[in-house]
Protein backbone atom coordinates (compact mmCIF):
# COMPACT_ATOMS: atom_id res chain seq x y z
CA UNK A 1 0.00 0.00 0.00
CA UNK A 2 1.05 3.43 -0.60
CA UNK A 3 0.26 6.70 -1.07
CA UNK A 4 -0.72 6.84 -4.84
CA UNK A 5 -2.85 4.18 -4.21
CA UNK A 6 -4.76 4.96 -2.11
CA UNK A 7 -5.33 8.78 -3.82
CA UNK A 8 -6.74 6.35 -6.70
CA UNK A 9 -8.68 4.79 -4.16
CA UNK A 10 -10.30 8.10 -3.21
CA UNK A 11 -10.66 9.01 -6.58
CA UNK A 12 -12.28 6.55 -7.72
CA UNK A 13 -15.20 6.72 -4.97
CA UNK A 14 -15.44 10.31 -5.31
CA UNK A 15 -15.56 9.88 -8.97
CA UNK A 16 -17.61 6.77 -9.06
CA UNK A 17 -15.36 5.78 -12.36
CA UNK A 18 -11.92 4.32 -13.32
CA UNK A 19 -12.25 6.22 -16.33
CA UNK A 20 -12.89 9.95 -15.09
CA UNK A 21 -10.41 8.91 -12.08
CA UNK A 22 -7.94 8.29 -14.85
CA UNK A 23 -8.71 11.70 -16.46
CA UNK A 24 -8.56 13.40 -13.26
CA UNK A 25 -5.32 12.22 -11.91
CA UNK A 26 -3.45 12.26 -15.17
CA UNK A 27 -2.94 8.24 -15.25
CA UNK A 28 -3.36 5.71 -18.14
CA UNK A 29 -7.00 4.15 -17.30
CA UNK A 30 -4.89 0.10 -17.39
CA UNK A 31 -2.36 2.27 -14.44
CA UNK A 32 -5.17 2.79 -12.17
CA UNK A 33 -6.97 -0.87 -12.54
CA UNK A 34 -3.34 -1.78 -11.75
CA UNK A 35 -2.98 0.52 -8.54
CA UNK A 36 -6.74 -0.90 -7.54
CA UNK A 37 -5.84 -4.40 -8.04
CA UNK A 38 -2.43 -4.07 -5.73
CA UNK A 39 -4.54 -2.67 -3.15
CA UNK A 40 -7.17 -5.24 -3.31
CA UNK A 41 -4.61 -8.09 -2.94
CA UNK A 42 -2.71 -6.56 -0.12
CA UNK A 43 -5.98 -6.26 1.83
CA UNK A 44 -7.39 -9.61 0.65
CA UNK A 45 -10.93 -8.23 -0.14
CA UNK A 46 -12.69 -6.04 -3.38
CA UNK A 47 -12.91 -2.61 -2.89
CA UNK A 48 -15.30 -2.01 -5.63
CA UNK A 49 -18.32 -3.44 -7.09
CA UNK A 50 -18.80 -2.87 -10.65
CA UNK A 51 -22.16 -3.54 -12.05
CA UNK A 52 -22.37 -2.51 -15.88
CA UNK A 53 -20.98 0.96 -16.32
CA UNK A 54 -21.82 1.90 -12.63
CA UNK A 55 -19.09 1.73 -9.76
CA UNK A 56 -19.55 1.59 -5.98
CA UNK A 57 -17.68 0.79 -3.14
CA UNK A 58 -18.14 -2.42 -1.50
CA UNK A 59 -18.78 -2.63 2.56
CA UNK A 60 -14.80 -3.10 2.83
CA UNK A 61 -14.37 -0.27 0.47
CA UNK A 62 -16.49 1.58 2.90
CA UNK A 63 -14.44 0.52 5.55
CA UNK A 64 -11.49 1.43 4.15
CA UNK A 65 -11.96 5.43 3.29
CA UNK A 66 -12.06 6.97 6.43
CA UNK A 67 -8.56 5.38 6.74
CA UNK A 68 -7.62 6.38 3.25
CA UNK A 69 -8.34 10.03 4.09
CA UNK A 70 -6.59 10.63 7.60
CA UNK A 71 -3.78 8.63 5.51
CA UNK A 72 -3.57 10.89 2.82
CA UNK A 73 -4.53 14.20 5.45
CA UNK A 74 -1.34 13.09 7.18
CA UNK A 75 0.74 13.15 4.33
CA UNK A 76 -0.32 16.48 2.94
CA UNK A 77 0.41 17.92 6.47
CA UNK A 78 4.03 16.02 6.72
CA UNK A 79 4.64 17.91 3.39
CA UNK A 80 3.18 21.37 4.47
CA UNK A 81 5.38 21.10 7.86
CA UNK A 82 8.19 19.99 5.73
CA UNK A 83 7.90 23.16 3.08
CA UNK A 84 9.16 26.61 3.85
CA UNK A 85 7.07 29.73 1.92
CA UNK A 86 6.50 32.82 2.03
CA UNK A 87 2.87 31.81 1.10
CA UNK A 88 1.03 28.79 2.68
CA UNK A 89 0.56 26.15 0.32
CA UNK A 90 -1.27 22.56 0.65
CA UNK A 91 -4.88 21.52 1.28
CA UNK A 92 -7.24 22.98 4.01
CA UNK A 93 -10.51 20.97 4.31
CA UNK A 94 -13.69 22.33 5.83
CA UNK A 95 -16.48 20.96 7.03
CA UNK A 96 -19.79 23.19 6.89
CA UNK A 97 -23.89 22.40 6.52
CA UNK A 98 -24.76 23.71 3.23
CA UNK A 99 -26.49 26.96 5.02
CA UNK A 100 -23.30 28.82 6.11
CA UNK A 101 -22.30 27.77 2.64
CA UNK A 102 -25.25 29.71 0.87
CA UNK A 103 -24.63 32.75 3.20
CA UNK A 104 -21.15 32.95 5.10
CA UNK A 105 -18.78 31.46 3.43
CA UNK A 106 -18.72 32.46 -0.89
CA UNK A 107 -16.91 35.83 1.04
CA UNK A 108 -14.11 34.71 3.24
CA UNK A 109 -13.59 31.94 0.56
CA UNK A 110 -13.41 34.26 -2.56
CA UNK A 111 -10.87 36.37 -0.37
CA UNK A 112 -8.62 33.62 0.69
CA UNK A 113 -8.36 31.94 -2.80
CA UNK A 114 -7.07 35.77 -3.53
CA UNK A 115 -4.73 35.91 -1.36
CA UNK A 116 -3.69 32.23 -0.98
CA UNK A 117 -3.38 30.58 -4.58
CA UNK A 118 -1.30 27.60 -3.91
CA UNK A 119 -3.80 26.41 -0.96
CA UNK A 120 -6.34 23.63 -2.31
CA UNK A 121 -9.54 24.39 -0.40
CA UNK A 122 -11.95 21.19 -0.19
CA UNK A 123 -15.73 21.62 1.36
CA UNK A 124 -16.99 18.56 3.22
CA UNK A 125 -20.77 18.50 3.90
CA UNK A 126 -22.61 16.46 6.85
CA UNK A 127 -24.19 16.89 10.14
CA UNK A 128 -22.57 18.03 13.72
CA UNK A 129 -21.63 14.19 14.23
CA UNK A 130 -19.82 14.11 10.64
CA UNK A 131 -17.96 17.29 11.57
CA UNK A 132 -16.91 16.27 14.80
CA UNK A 133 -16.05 12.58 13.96
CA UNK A 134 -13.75 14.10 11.32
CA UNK A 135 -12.52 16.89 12.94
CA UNK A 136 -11.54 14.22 15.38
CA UNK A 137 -9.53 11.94 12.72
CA UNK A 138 -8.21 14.94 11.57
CA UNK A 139 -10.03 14.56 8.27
CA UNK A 140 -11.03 17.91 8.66
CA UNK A 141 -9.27 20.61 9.84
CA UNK A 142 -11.66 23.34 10.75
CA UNK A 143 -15.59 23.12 10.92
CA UNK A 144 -18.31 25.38 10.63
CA UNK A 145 -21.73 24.34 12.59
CA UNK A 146 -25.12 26.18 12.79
CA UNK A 147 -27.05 24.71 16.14
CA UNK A 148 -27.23 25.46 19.88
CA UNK A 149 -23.92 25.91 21.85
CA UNK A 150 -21.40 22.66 21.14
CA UNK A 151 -19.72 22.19 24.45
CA UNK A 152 -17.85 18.58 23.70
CA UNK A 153 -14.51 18.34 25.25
CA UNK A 154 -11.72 18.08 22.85
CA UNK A 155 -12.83 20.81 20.73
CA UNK A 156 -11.73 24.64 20.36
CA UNK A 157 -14.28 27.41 19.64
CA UNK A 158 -13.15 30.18 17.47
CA UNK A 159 -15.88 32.23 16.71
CA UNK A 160 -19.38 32.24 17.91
CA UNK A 161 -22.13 34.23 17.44
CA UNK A 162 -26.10 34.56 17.42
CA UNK A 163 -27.84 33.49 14.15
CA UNK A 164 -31.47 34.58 13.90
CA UNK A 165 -33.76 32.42 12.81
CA UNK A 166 -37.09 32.58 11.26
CA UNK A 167 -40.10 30.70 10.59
CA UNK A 168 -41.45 31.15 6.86
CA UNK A 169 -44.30 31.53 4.69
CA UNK A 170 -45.39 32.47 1.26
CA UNK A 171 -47.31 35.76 1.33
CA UNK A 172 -50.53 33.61 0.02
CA UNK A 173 -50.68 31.64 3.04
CA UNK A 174 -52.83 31.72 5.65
CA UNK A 175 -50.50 32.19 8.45
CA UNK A 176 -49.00 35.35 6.54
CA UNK A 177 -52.05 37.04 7.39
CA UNK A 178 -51.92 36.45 11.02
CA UNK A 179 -50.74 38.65 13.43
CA UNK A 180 -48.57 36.32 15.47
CA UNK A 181 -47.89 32.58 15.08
CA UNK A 182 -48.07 30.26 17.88
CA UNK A 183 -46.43 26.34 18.61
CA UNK A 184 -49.97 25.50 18.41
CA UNK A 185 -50.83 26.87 14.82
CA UNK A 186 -48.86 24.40 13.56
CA UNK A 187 -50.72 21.47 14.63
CA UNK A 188 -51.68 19.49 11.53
CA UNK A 189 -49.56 21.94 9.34
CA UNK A 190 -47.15 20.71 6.40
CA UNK A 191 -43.29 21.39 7.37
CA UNK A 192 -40.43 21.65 5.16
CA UNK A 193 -37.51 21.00 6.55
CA UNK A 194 -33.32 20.19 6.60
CA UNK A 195 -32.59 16.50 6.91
CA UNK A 196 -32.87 14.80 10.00
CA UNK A 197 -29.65 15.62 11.85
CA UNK A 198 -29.49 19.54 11.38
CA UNK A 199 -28.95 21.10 14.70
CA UNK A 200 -31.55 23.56 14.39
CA UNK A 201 -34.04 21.44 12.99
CA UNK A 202 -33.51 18.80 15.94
CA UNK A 203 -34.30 22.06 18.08
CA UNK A 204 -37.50 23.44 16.65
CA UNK A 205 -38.94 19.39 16.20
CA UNK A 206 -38.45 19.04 20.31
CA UNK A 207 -40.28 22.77 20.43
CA UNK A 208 -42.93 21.23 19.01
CA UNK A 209 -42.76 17.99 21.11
CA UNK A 210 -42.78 20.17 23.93
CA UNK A 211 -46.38 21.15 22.73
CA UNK A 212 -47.34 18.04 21.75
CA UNK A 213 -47.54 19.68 17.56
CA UNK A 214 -48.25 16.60 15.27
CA UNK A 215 -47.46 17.92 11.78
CA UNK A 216 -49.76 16.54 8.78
CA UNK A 217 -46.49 16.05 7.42
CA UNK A 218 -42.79 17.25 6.86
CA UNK A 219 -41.05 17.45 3.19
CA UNK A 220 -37.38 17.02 4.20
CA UNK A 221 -34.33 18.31 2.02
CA UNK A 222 -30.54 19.31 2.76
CA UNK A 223 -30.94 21.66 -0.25
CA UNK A 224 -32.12 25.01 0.87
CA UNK A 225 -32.83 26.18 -2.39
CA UNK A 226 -35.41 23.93 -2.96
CA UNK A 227 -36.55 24.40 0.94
CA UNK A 228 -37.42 28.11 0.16
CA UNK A 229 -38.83 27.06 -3.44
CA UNK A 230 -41.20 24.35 -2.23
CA UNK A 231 -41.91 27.20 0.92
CA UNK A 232 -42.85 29.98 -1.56
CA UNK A 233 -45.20 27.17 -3.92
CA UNK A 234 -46.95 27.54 -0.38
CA UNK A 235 -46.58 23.69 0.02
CA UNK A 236 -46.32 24.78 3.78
CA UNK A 237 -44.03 26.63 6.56
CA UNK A 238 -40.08 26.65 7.21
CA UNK A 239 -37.76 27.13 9.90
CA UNK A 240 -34.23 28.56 7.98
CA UNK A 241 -31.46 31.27 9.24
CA UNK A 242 -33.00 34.95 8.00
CA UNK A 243 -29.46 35.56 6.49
CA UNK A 244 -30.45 32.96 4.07
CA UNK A 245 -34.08 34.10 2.96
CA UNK A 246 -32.70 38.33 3.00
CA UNK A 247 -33.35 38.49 -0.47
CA UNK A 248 -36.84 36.41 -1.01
CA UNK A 249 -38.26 38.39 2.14
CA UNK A 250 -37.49 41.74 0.91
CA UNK A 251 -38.87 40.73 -2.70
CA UNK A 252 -42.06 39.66 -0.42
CA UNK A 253 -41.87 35.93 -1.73
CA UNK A 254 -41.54 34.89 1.86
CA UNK A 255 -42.60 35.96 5.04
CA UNK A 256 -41.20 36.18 8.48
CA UNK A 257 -43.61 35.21 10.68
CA UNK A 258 -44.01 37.01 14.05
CA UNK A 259 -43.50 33.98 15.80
CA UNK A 260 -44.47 34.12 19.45
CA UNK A 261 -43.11 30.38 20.67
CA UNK A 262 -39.63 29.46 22.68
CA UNK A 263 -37.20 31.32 20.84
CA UNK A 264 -34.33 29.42 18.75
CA UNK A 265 -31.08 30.13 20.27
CA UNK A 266 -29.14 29.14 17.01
CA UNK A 267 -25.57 29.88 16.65
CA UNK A 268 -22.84 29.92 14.18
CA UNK A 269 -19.66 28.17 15.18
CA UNK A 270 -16.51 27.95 13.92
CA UNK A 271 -14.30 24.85 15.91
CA UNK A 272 -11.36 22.95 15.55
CA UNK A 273 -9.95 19.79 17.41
CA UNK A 274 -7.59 21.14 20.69
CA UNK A 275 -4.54 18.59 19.11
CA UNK A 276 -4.86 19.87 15.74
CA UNK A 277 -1.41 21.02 14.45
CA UNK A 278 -1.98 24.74 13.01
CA UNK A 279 -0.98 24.39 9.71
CA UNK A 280 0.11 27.38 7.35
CA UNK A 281 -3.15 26.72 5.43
CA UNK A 282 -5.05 26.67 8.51
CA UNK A 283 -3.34 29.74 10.65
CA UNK A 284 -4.39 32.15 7.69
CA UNK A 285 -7.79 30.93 7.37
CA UNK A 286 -8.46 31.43 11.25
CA UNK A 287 -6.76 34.26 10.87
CA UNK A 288 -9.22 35.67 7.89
CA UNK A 289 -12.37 34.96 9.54
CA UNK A 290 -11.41 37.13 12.85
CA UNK A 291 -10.29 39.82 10.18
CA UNK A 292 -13.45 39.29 7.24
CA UNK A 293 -17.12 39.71 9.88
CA UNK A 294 -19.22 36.69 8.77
C-alpha cells in the first residue's frame, strides 16, 4: 500500500469511475486498474463493485476510506510542515452544513483563494456528528456548525455568534395574514424541513414535542434552495437562518412570521480539534475569519 494508491482509491469513490479517475489524476485508465488491483490483494478483499458501467464501493471499500483520508490528510500535512514559503501552500478541508455555505462562506472563501493561490480548499458537507467525527480523525481541519452551543470536550471554539432564525411563509398563506404565530398553529400543518440531523431542525422538532404539535407532514431536504422554493409554492411553513431568505423576504416571496413560541437560540460556530497542528493553510484561514465579519 502506498500513497498513490490509495489517492486512486479516493478518486475513484469520489468519482464513481476508473475512467474519469484516470482523467482526473493524469494516469493511463490500465495504471489505475493496476494501482486498484495491488490494493485489493494486499488487503485480501474487493474494494469495488462494478455492475455494468456503474461503480460503488463495496462494505470493505467503505471501511477502508475513512482510513484512506486521515492517511492521505497526514501526508499532505508532513509535506506542508516539511515546506518553507512565504505563502502557505497545501490543502485545508472544511467541514460546513450547506447553510453557512449559501450565506457565510462564498466571502471569506473568494478572499482567501485571492490571497492564498497555492492552498487547495476542499468543502466537506454532513451533520454536527460528521464534523466532529472528522474533525476528530483529523479529516477535517476546521468546521463550521449552525445549532445550539457545542460544548464537547476536545474541541476549540473560534468564533461564535447569534444566528437569527425565522419561521417562513409564502405571502398567500394563511399564516401570513396572522398577526402572530403560535407552537400551536402548527398542529396538523405541512413542514419543510433540513434532513434529520441539522442542529436547528432537531431544536424546533423538540419545540414542538414540547407542545405536543403533530405535523400533517414534513417534506425534508438538505438543499435550501429547494426548501425556500417548495416554501414559496406555499406547500407549507419553514424554519431557515434569516441571512439565508434576505433576499426572497425583501422581494415579499416569503414571510417572516411574528413567531411568538420558545425562541431558537441558534448559533454559528466555527471549531477545531484542541490537538490539531496549526498548519500554514489553517493559521491564515483562522486568521481571515477574525479579520473578514461573517
Amino acid at each position: 500500500m502506498d500513497i498513490k494508491q490509495l489517492k486512486t482509491f479516493l478518486t475513484i469513490a469520489r468519482l464513481q469511475s476508473f475512467t474519469l479517475a484516470a482523467q482526473n489524476l493524469g494516469y493511463a485508465q490500465s495504471t489505475i486498474t493496476t494501482q486498484i488491483q495491488l490494493l485489493e490483494k494486499e488487503f485480501g478483499v474487493k474494494l469495488f463493485e462494478r455492475l455494468g458501467h456503474n461503480i460503488s464501493l463495496t462494505l470493505e471499500g467503505k471501511r477502508l476510506l475513512p482510513f484512506a483520508e486521515q492517511i492521505l490528510k497526514l501526508s499532505d500535512d508532513a509535506k506542508n510542515a516539511m515546506t518553507y514559503s512565504d505563502l502557505p501552500k497545501g490543502t485545508l478541508v472544511i467541514g460546513a452544513v450547506e447553510s453557512l455555505c449559501i450565506m457565510r462562506l462564498p466571502k471569506i472563501l473568494k478572499e482567501y483563494r485571492l490571497r492564498y493561490p497555492d492552498v487547495e480548499i476542499s468543502l466537506k458537507f454532513g451533520s454536527r456528528a460528521d464534523f466532529l467525527r472528522g474533525l476528530k480523525a483529523n479529516t477535517i481541519d476546521i468546521a463550521f456548525f449552525l445549532e445550539e452551543k457545542i460544548n464537547e470536550e476536545g474541541y476549540v471554539t473560534e468564533i461564535s455568534f447569534p444566528e437569527p432564525m425565522g419561521i417562513l411563509s409564502s405571502t398567500e398563506h394563511p399564516f401570513a395574514q396572522k398577526e402572530s404565530v403560535l407552537p400551536d398553529n402548527l398542529n396538523g400543518e405541512t413542514l419543510i424541513l433540513t434532513e434529520t440531523g441539522c442542529g436547528y431542525r432537531a431544536l424546533f422538532e423538540n419545540i414542538l414535542g414540547q407542545y405536543a404539535i403533530k405535523p400533517r407532514s414534513i417534506i425534508e431536504t438538505g438543499n435550501v434552495q429547494a426548501i425556500k422554493h417548495l416554501t414559496m409554492s406555499g406547500l407549507g411553513v419553514t424554519l431557515l437562518p434569516l441571512i439565508a431568505v434576505e433576499e426572497e423576504c425583501s422581494q415579499q416571496r416569503l414571510v417572516n412570521l411574528n413567531w411568538k413560541g420558545p425562541s431558537f437560540e441558534i448559533l454559528t460556530q466555527v471549531l477545531y480539534h484542541k490537538d490539531k497542528w496549526i498548519s500554514a493553510p489553517l493559521k491564515a484561514f483562522i486568521e481571515l475569519i477574525h479579520e473578514i465579519k461573517l
